[in-house]
Protein backbone atom coordinates (compact mmCIF):
# COMPACT_ATOMS: atom_id res chain seq x y z
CA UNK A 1 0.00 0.00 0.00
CA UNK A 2 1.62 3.22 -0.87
CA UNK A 3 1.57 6.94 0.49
CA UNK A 4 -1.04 7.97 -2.04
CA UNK A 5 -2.85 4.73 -1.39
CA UNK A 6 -3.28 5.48 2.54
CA UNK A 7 -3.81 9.14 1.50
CA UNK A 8 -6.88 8.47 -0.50
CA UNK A 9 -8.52 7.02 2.52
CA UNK A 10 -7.53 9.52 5.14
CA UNK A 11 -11.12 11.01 5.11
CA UNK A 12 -12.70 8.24 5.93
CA UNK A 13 -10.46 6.74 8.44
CA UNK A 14 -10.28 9.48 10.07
CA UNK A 15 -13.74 10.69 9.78
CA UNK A 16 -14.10 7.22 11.73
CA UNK A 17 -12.35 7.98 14.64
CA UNK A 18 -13.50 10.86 15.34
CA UNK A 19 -17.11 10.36 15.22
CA UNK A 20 -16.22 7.98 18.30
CA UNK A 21 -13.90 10.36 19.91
CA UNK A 22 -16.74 13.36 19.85
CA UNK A 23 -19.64 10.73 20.73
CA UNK A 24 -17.91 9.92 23.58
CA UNK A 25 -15.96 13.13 25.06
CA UNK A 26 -17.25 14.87 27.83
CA UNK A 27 -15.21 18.26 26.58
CA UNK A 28 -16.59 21.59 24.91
CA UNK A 29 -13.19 22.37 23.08
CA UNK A 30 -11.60 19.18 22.00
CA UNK A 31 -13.82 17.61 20.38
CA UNK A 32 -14.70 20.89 17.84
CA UNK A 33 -10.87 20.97 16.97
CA UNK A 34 -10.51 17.75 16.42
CA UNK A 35 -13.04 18.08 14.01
CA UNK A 36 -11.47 20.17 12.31
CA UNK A 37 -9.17 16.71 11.34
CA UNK A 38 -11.13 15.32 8.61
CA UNK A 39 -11.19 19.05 6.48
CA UNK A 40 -7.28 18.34 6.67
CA UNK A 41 -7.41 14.87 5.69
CA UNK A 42 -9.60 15.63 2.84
CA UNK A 43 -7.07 18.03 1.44
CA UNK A 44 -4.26 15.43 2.09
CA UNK A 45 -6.02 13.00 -0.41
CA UNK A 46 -7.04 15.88 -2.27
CA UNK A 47 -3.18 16.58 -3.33
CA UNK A 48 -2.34 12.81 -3.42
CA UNK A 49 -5.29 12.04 -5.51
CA UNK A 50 -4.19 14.74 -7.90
CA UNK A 51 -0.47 13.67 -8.04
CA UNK A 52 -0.62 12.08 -11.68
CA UNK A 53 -1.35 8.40 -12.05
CA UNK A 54 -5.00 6.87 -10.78
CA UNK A 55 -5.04 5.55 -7.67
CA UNK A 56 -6.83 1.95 -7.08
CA UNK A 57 -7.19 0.65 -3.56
CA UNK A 58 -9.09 -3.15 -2.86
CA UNK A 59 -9.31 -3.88 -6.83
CA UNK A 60 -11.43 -1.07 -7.69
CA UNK A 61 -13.21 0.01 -4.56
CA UNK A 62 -11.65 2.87 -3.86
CA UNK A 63 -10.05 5.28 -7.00
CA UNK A 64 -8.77 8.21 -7.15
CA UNK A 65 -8.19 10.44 -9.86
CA UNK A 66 -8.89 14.26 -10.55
CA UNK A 67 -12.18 14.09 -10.41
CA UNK A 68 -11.93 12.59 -7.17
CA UNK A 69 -9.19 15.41 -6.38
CA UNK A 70 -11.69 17.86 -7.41
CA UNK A 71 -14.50 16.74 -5.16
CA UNK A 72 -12.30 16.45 -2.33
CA UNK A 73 -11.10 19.38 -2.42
CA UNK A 74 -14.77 21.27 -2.61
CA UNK A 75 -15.31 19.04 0.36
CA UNK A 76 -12.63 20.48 2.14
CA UNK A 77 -13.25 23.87 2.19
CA UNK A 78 -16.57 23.70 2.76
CA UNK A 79 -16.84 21.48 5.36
CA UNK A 80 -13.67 23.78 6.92
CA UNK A 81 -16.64 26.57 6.82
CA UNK A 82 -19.11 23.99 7.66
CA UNK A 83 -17.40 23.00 11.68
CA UNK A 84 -16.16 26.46 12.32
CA UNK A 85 -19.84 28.00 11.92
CA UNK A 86 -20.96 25.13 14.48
CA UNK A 87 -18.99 26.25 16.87
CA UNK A 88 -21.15 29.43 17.04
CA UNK A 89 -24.32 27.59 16.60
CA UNK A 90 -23.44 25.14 19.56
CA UNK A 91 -22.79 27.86 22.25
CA UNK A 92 -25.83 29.85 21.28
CA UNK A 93 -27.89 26.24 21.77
CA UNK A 94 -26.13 25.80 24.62
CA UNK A 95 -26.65 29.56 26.39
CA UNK A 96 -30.64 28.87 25.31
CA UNK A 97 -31.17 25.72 26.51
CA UNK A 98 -28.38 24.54 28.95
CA UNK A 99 -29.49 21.30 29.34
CA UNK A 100 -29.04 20.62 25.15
CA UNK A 101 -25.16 20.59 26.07
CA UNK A 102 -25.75 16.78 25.70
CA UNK A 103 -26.24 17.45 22.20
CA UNK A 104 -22.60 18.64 20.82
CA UNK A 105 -21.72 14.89 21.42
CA UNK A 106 -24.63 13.62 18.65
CA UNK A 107 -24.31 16.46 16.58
CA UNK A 108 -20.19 17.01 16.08
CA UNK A 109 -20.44 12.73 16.05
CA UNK A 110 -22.97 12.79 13.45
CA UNK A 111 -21.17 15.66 11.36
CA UNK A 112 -18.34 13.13 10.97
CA UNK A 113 -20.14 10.11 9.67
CA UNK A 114 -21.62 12.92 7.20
CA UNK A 115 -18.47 13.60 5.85
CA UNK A 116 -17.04 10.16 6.36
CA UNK A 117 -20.36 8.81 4.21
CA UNK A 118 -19.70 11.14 1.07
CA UNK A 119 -15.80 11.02 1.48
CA UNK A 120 -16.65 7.01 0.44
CA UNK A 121 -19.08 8.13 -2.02
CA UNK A 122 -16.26 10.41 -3.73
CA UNK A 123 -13.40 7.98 -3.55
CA UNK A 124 -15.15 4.93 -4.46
CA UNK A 125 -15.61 3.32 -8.04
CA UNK A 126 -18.20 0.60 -6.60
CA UNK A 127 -21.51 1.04 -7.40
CA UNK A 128 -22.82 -1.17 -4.69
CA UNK A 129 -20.40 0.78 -2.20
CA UNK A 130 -21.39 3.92 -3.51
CA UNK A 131 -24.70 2.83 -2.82
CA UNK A 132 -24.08 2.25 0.86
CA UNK A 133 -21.79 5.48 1.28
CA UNK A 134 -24.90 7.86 -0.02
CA UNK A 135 -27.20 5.46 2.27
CA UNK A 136 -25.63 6.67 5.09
CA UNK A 137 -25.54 10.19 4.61
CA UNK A 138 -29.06 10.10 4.43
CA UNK A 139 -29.45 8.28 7.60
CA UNK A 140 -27.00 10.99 9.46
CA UNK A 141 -28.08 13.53 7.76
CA UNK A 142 -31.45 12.76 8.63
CA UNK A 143 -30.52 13.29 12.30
CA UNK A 144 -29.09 16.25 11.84
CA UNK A 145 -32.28 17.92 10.10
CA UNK A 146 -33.96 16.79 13.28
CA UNK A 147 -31.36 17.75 15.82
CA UNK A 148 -33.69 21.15 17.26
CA UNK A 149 -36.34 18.08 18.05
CA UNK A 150 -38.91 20.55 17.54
CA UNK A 151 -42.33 19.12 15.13
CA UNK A 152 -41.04 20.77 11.78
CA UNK A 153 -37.55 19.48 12.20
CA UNK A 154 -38.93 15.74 12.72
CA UNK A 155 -41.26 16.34 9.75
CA UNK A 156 -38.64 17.66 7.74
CA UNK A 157 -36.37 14.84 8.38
CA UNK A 158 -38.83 11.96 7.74
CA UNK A 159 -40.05 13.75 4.64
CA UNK A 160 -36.38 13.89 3.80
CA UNK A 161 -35.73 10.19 4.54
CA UNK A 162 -38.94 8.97 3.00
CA UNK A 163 -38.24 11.01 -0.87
CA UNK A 164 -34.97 9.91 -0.33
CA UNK A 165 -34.87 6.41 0.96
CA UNK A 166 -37.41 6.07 -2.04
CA UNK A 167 -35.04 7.04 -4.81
CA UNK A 168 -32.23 5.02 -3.44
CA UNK A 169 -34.54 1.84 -3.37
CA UNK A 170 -34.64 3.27 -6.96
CA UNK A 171 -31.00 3.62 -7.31
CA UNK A 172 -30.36 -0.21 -5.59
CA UNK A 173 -32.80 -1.83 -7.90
CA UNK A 174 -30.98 -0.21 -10.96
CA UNK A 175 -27.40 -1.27 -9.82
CA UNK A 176 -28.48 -4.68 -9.23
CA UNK A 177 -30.11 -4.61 -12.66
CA UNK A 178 -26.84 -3.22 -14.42
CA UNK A 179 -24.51 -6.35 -11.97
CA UNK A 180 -27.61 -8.82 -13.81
CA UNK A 181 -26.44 -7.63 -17.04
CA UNK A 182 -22.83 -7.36 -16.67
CA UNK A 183 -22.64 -10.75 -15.21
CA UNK A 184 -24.33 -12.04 -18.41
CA UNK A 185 -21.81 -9.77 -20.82
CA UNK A 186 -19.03 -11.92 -19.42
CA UNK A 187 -17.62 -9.30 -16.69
CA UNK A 188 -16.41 -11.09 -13.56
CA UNK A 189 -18.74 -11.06 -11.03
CA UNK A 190 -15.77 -9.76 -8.75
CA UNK A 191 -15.61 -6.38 -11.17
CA UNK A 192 -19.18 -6.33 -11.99
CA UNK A 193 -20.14 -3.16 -10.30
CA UNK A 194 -16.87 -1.31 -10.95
CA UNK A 195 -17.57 1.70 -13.23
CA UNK A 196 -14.12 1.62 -14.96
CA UNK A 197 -14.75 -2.16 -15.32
CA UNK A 198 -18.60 -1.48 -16.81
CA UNK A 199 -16.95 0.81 -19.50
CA UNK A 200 -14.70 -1.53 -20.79
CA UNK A 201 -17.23 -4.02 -21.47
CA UNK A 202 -20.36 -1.19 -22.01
CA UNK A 203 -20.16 -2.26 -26.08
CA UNK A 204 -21.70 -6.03 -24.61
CA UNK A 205 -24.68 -4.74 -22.37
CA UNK A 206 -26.60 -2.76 -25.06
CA UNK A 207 -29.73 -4.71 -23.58
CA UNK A 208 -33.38 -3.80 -21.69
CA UNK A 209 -31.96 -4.24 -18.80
CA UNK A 210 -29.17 -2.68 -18.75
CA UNK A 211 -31.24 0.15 -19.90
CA UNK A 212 -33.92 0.19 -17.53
CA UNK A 213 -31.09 -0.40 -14.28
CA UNK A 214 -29.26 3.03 -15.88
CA UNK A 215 -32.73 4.73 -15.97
CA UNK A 216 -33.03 3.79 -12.41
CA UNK A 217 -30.27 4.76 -11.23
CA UNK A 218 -30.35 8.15 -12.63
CA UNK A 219 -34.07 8.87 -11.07
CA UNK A 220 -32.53 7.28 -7.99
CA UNK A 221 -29.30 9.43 -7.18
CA UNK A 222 -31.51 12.55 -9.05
CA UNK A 223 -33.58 12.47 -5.66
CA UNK A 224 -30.56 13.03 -3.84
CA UNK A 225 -29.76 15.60 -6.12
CA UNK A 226 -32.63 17.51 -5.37
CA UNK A 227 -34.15 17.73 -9.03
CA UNK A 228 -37.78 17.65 -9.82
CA UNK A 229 -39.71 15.65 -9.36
CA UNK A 230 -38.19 14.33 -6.05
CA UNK A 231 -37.10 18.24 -4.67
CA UNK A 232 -40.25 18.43 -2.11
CA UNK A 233 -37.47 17.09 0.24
CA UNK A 234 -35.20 19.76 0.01
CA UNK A 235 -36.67 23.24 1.45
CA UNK A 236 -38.25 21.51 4.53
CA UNK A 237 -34.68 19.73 5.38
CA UNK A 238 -32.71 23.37 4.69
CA UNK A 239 -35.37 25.36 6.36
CA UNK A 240 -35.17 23.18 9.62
CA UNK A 241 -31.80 21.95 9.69
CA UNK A 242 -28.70 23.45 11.60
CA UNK A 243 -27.29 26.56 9.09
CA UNK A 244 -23.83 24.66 9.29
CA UNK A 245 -25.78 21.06 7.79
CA UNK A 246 -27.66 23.09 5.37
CA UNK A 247 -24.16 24.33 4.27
CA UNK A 248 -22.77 21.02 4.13
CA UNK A 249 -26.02 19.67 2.42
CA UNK A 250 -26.47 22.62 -0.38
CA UNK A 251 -22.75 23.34 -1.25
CA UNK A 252 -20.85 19.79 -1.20
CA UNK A 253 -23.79 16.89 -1.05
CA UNK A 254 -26.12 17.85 -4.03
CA UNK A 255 -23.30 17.94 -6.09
CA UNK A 256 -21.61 14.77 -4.59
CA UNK A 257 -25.13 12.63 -5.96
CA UNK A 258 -24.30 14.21 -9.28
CA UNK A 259 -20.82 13.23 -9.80
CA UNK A 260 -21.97 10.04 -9.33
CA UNK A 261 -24.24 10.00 -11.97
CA UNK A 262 -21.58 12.30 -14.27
CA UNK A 263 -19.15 9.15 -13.50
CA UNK A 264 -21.97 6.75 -14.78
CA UNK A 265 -22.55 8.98 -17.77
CA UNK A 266 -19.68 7.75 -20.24
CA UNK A 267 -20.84 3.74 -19.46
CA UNK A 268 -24.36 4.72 -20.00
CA UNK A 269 -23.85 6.32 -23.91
CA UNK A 270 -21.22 3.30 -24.66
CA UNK A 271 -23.58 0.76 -23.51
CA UNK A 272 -27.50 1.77 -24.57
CA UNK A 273 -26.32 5.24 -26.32
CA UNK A 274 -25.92 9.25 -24.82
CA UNK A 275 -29.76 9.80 -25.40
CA UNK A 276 -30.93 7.82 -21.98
CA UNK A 277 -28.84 10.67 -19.56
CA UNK A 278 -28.87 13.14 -21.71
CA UNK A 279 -32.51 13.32 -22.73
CA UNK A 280 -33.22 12.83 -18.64
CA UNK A 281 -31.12 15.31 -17.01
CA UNK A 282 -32.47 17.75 -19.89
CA UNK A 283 -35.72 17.40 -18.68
CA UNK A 284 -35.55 16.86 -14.85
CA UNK A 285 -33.38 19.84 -15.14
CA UNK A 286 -36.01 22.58 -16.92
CA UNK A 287 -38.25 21.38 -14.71
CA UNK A 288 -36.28 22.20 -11.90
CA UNK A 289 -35.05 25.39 -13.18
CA UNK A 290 -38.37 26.25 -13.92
CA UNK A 291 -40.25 24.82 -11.09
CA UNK A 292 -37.47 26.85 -7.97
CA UNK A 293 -37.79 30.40 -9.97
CA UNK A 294 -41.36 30.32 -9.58
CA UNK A 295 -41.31 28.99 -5.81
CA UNK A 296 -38.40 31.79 -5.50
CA UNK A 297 -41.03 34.64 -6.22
CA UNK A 298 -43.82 34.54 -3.13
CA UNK A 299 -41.20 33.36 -0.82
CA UNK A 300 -41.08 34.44 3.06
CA UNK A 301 -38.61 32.19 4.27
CA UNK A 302 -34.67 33.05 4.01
CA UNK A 303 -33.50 29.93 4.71
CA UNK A 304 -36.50 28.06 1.95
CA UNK A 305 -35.30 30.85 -0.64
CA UNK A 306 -31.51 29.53 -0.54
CA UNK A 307 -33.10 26.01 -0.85
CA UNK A 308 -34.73 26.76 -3.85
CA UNK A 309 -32.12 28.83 -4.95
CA UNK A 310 -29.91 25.24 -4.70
CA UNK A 311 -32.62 23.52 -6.80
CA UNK A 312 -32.23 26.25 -9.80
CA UNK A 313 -28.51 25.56 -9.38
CA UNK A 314 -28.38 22.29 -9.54
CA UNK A 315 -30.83 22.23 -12.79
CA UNK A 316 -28.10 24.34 -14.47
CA UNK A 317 -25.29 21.66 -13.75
CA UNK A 318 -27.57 19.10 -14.79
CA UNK A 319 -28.68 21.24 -17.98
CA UNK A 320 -24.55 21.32 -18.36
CA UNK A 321 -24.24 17.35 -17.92
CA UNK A 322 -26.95 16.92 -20.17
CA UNK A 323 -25.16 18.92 -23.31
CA UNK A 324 -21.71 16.84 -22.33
CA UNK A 325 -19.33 19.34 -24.80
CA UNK A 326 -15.62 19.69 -23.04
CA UNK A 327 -17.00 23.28 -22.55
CA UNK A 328 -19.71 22.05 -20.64
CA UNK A 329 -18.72 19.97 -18.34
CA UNK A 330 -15.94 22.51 -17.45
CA UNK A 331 -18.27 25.29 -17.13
CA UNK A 332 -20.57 22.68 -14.69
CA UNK A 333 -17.69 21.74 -12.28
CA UNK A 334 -16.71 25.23 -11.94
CA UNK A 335 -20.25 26.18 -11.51
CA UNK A 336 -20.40 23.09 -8.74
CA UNK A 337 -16.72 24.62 -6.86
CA UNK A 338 -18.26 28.08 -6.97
CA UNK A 339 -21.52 27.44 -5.87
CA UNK A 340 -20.52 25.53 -3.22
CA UNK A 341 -18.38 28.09 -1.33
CA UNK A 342 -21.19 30.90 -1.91
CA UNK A 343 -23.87 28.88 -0.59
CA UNK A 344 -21.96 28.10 2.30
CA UNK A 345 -21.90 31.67 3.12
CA UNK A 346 -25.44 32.74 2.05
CA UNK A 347 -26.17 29.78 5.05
CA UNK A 348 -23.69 30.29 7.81
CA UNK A 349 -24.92 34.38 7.21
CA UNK A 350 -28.85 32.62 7.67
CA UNK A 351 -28.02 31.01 10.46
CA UNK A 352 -26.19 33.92 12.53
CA UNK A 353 -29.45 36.12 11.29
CA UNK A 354 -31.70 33.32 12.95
CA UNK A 355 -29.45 33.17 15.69
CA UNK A 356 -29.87 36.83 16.68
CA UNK A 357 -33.28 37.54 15.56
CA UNK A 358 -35.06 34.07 16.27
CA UNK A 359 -36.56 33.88 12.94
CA UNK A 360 -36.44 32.32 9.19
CA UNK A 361 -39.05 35.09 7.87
CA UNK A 362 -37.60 37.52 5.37
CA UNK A 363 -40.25 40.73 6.89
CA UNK A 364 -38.47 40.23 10.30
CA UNK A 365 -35.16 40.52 8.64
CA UNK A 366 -34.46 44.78 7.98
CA UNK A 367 -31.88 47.22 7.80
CA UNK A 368 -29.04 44.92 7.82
CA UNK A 369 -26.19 47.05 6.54
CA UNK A 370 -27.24 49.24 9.38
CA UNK A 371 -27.53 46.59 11.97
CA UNK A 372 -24.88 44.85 11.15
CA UNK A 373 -22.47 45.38 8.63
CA UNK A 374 -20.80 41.87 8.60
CA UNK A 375 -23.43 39.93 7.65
CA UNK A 376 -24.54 42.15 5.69
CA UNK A 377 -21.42 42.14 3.31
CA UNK A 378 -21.04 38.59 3.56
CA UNK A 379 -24.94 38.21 2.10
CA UNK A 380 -24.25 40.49 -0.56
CA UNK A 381 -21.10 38.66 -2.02
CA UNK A 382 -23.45 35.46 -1.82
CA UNK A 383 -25.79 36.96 -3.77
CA UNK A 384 -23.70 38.46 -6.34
CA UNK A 385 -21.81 35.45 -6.45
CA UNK A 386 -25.12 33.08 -6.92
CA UNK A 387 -26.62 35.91 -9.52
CA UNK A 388 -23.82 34.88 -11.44
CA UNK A 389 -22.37 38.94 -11.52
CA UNK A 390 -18.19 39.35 -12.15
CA UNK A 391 -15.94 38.85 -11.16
CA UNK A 392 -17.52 35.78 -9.58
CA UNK A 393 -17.09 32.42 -10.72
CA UNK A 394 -20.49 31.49 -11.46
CA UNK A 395 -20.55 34.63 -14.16
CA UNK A 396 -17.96 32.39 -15.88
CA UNK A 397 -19.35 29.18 -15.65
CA UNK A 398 -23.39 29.85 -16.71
CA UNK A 399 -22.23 31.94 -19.67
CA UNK A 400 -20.26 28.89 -20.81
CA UNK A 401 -23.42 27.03 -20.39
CA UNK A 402 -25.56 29.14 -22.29
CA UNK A 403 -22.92 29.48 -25.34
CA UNK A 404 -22.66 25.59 -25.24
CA UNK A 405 -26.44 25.45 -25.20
CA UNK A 406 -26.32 27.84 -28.15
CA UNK A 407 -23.59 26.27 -30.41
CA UNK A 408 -25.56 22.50 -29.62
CA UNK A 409 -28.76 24.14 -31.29
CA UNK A 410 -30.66 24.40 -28.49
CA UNK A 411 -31.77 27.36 -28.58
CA UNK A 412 -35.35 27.06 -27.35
CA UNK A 413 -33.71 25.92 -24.42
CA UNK A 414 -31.30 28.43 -23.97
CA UNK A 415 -34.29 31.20 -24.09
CA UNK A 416 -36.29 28.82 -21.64
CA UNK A 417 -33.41 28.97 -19.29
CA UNK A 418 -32.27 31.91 -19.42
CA UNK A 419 -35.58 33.15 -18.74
CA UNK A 420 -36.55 30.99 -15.69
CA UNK A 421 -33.33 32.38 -14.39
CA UNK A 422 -34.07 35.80 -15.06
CA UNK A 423 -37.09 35.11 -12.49
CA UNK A 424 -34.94 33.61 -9.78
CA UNK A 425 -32.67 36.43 -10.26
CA UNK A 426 -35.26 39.26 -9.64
CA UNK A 427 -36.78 37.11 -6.62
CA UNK A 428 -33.15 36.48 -4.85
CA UNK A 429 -32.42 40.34 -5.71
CA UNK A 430 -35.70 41.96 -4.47
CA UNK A 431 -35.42 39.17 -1.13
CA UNK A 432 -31.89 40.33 -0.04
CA UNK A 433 -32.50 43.40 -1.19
CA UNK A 434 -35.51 44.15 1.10
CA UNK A 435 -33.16 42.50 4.07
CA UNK A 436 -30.66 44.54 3.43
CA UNK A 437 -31.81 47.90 3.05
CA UNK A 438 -35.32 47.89 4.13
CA UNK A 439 -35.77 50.63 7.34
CA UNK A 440 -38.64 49.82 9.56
CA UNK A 441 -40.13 52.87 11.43
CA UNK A 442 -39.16 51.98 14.87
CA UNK A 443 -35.76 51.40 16.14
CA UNK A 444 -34.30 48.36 15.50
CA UNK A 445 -31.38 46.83 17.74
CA UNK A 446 -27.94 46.39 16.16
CA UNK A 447 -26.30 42.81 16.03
CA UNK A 448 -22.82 41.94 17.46
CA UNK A 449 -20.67 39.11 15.69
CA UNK A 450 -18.48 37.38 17.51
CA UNK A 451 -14.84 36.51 15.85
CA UNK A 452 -16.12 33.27 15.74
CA UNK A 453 -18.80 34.10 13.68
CA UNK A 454 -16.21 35.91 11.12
CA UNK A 455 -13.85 33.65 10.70
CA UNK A 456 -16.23 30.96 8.05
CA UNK A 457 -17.61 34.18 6.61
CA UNK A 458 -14.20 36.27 5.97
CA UNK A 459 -12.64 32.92 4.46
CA UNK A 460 -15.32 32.37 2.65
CA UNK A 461 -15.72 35.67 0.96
CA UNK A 462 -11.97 35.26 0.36
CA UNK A 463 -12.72 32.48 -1.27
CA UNK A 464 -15.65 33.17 -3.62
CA UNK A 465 -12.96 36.17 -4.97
CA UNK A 466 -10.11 33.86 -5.52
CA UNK A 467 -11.81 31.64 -7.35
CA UNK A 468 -13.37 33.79 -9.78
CA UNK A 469 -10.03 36.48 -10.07
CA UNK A 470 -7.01 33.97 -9.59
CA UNK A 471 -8.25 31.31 -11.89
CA UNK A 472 -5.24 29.34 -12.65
CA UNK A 473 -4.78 26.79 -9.65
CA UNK A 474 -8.46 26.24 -9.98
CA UNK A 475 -8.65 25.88 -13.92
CA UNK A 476 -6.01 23.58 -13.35
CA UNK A 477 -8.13 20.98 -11.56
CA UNK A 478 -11.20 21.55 -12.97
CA UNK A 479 -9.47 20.80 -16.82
CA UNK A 480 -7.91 17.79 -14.99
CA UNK A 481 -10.80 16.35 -14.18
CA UNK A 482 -13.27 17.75 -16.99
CA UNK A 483 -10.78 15.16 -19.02
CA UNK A 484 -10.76 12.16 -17.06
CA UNK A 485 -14.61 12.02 -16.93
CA UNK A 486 -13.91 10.49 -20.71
CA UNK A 487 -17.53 11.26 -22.52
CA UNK A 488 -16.87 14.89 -23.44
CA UNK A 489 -17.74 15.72 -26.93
């Protein structure tokens, strides 16, 4: 086993331990920093995974390549932002409800098998462990949704674990489908359910089933993904959940469901032909587009509106993985890096508003560049950074899009689009706006933030700027792994 070897599974071995040493520490202080252990080993198998030749760990299990490099490394810094922000969040709990001290244990224990769960889900090249890996983050992050214990936050979660227990039942029945058929094409059982294995012999399984397991598997992981039809999950779980999970749900696991099904998507044209993803993701994806501008107009909930505001994002990757140009897929992993880090900071800036003024609604939310000038420069660069405006990332990445959509011929689309997003755009604009700079007529008290509280939000406005000015360490990786994704046109 070499250093890269052991590197690639840092995450999760470490993401391991410490999900028993915070379950089972009676300390405040420890256990946060020692969460702060798996962000570092993520960025350790970030670099090794990056460091030239694939890695392969147990057969096939575990791989690593750039793409692999790539989503570590958005895991990283957002689940950095993600712990730091908790720290916050659990001494506020704590000062309102001494006796939900307990708690810190469940929830910093929990936040580890999270990570640990998708940090398997990244490295792996198993469909039936990937399978498992994105099993379990819906089982901890199920807790997590519930951790206030309050009636919407257990309604949230089961509706969360029902939508999305329901499309992984989807998801198992399709691998086991696709294992039927490879079995039958002559691929050793032992390397049946390896993707690098299933595109080697993809020319032998153009069959019905291998068809209808693909088609499974893509409505299965799309529920995880948040896309419509199966996105009635995803406001209730992001309106109730922790700000930090939200983060960690909205900017790293969305996308981690649809890198699965972007790793699936070169097997799938090779074996039954491109029109089966394509064709899908095109449509689940102007529905979704569609479907979270219109739910953005009316709505009175901050914490719902970045939800939605997720569920229009994601429709643009999949709208990206659907045309499957070189341009494309570029412009949708630096759409998924970018929007990652900005929706990390539009939620860790929720969650310190709902700390201090113990609500979600946008009309109790006023005068915040008055109030307090932090969060209210931190919500602005997440909202220019999500409304796509330069020098932002995102300005980059969905005007590739739309010139890919344009050069495919798709122009019906491309007006559909870009009109659905012109809708979200007013919506998020007039929402912030009105928090922003609205002035009630009576006083209103001004909000402290602690250092604490800074720290996520600084780094992560830091962040959103480097990515979208200093491009070339970032190009870098997302080219690297744009190429080994192997489908691009």
């Amino acid at each position: 086993m070499t250093y890269r070897s052991i590197a690639l599974i840092l995450p999760i071995l470490t993401s391991i331990l410490l999900a028993i040493v915070t379950a089972t520490s009676r300390g405040r202080t420890l256990p946060r920093l020692l969460s702060l252990g798996t962000p570092i080993a993520l960025v350790i198998a970030s670099l090794a995974a990056s460091d030239g030749k694939a890695i392969r760990l147990i057969g096939s299990i575990f791989y690593g390549d750039a793409m692999t490099s790539f989503m570590l490394a958005v895991t990283a810094i957002v689940s950095f932002l993600a712990i730091v922000s908790s720290w916050s969040f659990l001494d506020f709990e704590i000062r309102s409800d001494p006796v939900r001290a307990s708690k810190q244990r469940q929830y910093l224990s929990l936040l580890q098998i999270f990570l640990g769960a998708m940090s398997i889900a990244i490295t792996s090249d198993n469909l039936g462990v990937i399978w498992v890996a994105v099993e379990a983050t819906t089982i901890s992050t199920a807790f997590l949704v519930a951790h206030k214990g309050t009636a919407k936050a257990l309604e949230a979660a089961w509706k969360y674990v029902i939508i999305c227990s329901f499309g992984i039942a989807l998801a198992f029945f399709g691998t086991v489908l696709v294992y039927f058929s490879a079995i039958h094409a002559g691929i050793s059982p032992s390397n049946a359910l390896d993707i690098h294995y299933l595109v080697r012999g993809a020319s032998r399984m153009h069959n019905d089933a291998t068809r209808l397991g693909l088609g499974l598997i893509l409505l299965g992981y799309s529920a995880k993904v948040g896309l419509v039809p199966f996105h009635t999950w995803l406001a209730d779980a992001h309106s109730q959940a922790p700000a930090p999970v939200s983060a960690l749900m909205s900017g790293v696991l969305l996308s981690v469901a649809f890198t699965i099904i972007l790793r699936l998507e070169r097997f799938s044209s090779l074996s039954v032909g491109p029109g089966l993803f394509q064709n899908g993701l095109l449509v689940m994806a102007l529905a979704s587009i569609l479907t979270a501008a219109l739910l953005m107009v009316g709505q009175k909930d901050f914490k719902r509106l970045f939800a939605y505001s997720s569920i229009e994002n994601m429709g643009v990757i999949a709208i990206a993985g659907s045309i499957g140009t070189r341009i494309a897929l570029y412009a949708l992993l630096l759409q998924i890096f970018a929007h990652g880090v900005a929706k990390a900071i539009a939620f860790i800036s929720a969650g310190i508003m709902q700390m201090h003024i113990g609500s979600t609604d946008i009309s109790d939310v006023i005068a915040l560049t008055r109030r307090t000038p932090m969060i209210a420069l931190t919500l602005s660069v997440a909202m220019l950074a999500l409304l796509g405006f330069p020098p932002f990332a995102i300005f980059s990445s969905e005007t590739s899009i739309a010139y890919s959509l344009g050069t495919s011929g798709e122009s019906v689309i491309l007006v559909l689009v870009s009109l659905a997003l012109l809708i979200g755009f007013g919506s998020l604009a007039r929402h912030v706006g009105r928090m922003l700079f609205f002035e009630a007529a009576t006083t209103v008290s001004t909000i402290s933030i602690s250092i604490t509280d800074s720290i996520p939000l600084v780094v992560g406005i830091g962040l959103s700027l480097y990515i979208g000015i200093v491009t070339s360490p970032i190009s870098q990786l997302v080219s690297q792994a744009t190429y080994t994704l192997g489908f691009a046109k």
